[in-house]
N, C-alpha and C. Protein backbone atom coordinates (compact mmCIF):
# COMPACT_ATOMS: atom_id res chain seq x y z
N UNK A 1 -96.66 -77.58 85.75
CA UNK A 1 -96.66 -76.97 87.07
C UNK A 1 -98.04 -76.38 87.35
N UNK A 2 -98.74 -76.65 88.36
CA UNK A 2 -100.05 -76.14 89.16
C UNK A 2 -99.62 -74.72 88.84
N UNK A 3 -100.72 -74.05 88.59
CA UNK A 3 -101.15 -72.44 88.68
C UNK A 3 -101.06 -71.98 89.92
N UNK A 4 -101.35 -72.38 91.08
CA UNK A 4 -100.94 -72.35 92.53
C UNK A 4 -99.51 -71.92 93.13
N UNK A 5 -98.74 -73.44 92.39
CA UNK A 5 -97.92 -72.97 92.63
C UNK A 5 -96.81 -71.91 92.07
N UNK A 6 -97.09 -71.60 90.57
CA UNK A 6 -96.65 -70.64 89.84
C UNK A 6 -96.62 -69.14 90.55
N UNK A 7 -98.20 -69.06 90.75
CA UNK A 7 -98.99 -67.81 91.83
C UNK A 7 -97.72 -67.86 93.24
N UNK A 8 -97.66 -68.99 93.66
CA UNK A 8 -97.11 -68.73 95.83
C UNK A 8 -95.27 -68.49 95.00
N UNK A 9 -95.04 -68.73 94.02
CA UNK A 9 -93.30 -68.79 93.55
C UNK A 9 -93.58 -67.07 93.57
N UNK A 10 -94.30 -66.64 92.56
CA UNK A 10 -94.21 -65.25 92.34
C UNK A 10 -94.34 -64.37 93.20
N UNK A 11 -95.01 -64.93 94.29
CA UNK A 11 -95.41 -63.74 95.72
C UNK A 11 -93.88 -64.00 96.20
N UNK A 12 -93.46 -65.15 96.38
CA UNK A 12 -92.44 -65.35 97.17
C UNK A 12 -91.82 -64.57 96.23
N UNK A 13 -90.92 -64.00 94.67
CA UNK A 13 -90.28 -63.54 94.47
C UNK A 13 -90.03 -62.56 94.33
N UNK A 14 -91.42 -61.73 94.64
CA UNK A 14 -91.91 -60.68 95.22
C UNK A 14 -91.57 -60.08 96.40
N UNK A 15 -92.02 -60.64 97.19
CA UNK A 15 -91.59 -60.29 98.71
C UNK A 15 -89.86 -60.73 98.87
N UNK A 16 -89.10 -61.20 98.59
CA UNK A 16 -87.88 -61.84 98.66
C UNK A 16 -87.11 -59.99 97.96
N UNK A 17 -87.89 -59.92 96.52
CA UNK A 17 -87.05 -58.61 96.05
C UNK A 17 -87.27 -56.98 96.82
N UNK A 18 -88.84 -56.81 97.43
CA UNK A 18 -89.34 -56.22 98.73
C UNK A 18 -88.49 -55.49 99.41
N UNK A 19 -88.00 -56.74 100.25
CA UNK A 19 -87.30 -56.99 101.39
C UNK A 19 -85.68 -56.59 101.21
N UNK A 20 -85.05 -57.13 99.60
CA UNK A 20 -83.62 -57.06 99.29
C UNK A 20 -83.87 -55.31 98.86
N UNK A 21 -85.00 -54.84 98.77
CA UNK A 21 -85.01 -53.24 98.31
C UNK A 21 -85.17 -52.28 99.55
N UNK A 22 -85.56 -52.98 100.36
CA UNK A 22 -85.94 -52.15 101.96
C UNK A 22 -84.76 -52.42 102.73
N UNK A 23 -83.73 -53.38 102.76
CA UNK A 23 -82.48 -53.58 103.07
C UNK A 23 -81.64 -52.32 102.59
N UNK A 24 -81.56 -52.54 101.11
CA UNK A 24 -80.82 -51.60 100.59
C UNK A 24 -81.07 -50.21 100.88
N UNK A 25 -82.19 -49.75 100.91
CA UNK A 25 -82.82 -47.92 101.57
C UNK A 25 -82.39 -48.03 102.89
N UNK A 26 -82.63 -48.89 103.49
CA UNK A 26 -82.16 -48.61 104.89
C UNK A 26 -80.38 -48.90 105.17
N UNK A 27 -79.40 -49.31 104.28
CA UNK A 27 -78.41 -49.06 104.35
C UNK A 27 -77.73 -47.46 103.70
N UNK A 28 -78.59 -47.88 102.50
CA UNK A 28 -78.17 -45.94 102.03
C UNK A 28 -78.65 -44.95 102.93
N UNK A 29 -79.64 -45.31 104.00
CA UNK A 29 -80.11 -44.19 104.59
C UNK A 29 -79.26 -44.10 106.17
N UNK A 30 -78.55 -45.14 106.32
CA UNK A 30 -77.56 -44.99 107.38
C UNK A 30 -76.21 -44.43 106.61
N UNK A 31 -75.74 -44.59 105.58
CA UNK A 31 -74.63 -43.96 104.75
C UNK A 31 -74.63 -42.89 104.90
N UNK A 32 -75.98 -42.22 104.64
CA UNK A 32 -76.12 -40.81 104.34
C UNK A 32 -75.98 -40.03 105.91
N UNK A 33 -76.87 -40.82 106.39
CA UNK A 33 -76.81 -40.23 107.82
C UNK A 33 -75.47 -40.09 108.58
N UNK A 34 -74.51 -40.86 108.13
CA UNK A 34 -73.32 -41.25 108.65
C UNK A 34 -72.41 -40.09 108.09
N UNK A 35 -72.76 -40.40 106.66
CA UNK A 35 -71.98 -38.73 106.35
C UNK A 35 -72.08 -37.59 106.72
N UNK A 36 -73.83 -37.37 106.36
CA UNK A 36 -74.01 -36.17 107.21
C UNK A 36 -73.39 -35.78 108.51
N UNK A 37 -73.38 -36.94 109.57
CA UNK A 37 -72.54 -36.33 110.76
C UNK A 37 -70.93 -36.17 110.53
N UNK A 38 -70.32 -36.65 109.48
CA UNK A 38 -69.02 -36.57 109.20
C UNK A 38 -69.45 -34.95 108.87
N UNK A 39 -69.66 -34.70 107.99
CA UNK A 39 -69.94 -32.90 107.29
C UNK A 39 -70.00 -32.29 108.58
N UNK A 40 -71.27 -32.48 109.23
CA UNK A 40 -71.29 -31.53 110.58
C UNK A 40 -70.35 -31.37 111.13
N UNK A 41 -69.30 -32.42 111.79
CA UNK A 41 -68.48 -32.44 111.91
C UNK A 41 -67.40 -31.69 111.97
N UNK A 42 -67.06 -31.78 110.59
CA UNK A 42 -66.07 -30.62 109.85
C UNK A 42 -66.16 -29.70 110.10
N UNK A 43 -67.92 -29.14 109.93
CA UNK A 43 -68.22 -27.65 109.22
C UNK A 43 -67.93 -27.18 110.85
N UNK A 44 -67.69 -28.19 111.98
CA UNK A 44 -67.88 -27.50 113.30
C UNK A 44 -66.50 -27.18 113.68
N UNK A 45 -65.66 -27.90 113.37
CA UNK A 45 -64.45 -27.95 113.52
C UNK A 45 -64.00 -26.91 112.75
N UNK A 46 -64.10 -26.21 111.57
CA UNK A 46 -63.51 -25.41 110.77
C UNK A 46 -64.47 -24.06 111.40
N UNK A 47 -65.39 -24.23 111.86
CA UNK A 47 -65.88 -22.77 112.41
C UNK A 47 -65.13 -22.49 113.35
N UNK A 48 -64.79 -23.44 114.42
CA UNK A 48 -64.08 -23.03 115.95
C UNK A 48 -62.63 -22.60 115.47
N UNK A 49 -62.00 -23.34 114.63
CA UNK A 49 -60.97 -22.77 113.90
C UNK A 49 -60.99 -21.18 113.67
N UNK A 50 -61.90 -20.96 112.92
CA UNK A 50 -62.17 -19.76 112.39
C UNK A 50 -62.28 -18.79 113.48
N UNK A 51 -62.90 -19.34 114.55
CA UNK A 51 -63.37 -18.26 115.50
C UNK A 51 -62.39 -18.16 116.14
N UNK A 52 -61.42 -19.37 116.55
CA UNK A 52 -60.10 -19.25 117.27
C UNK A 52 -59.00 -18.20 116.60
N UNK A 53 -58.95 -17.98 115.43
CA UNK A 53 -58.11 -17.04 114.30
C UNK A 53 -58.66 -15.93 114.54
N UNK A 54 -59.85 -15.39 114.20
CA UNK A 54 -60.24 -14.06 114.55
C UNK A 54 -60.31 -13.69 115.40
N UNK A 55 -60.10 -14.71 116.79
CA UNK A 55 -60.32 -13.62 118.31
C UNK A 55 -58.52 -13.74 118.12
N UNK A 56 -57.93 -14.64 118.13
CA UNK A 56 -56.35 -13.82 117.86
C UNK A 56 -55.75 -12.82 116.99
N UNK A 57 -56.29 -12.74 115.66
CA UNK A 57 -56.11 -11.61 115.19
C UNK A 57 -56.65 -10.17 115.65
N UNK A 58 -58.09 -10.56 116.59
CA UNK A 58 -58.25 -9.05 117.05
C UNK A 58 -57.49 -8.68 118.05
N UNK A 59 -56.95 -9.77 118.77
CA UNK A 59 -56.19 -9.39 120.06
C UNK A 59 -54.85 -8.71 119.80
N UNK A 60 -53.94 -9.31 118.70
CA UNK A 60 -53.12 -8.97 118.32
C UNK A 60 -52.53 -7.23 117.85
């Protein structure tokens, strides 16, 4: 096999693994992001909760 083409296989398997690694960060980084708004979420929902309980208990 030409040295050439040994050299253009390896860039290509290079850039091919690159690309399958910049795929993958940019799916974990929508995961995360995705969770994160799940958490916010919650933490918003369990505050209004909270705040809904304590203005009835003071009223009470």
């Amino acid at each position: 096999m030409p040295i050439e083409l040994l050299r253009s296989l390896r860039t290509s398997t290079t850039a091919t693994t690159a690309a399958k690694a910049a795929a993958a960060a940019k799916a974990a980084a929508a995961a995360t992001a995705a969770t994160t708004t799940k958490l916010a979420a919650a933490a918003n929902t369990a505050t209004k909760k909270a705040a809904a309980s304590y203005l009835l208990l003071t009223l009470l």
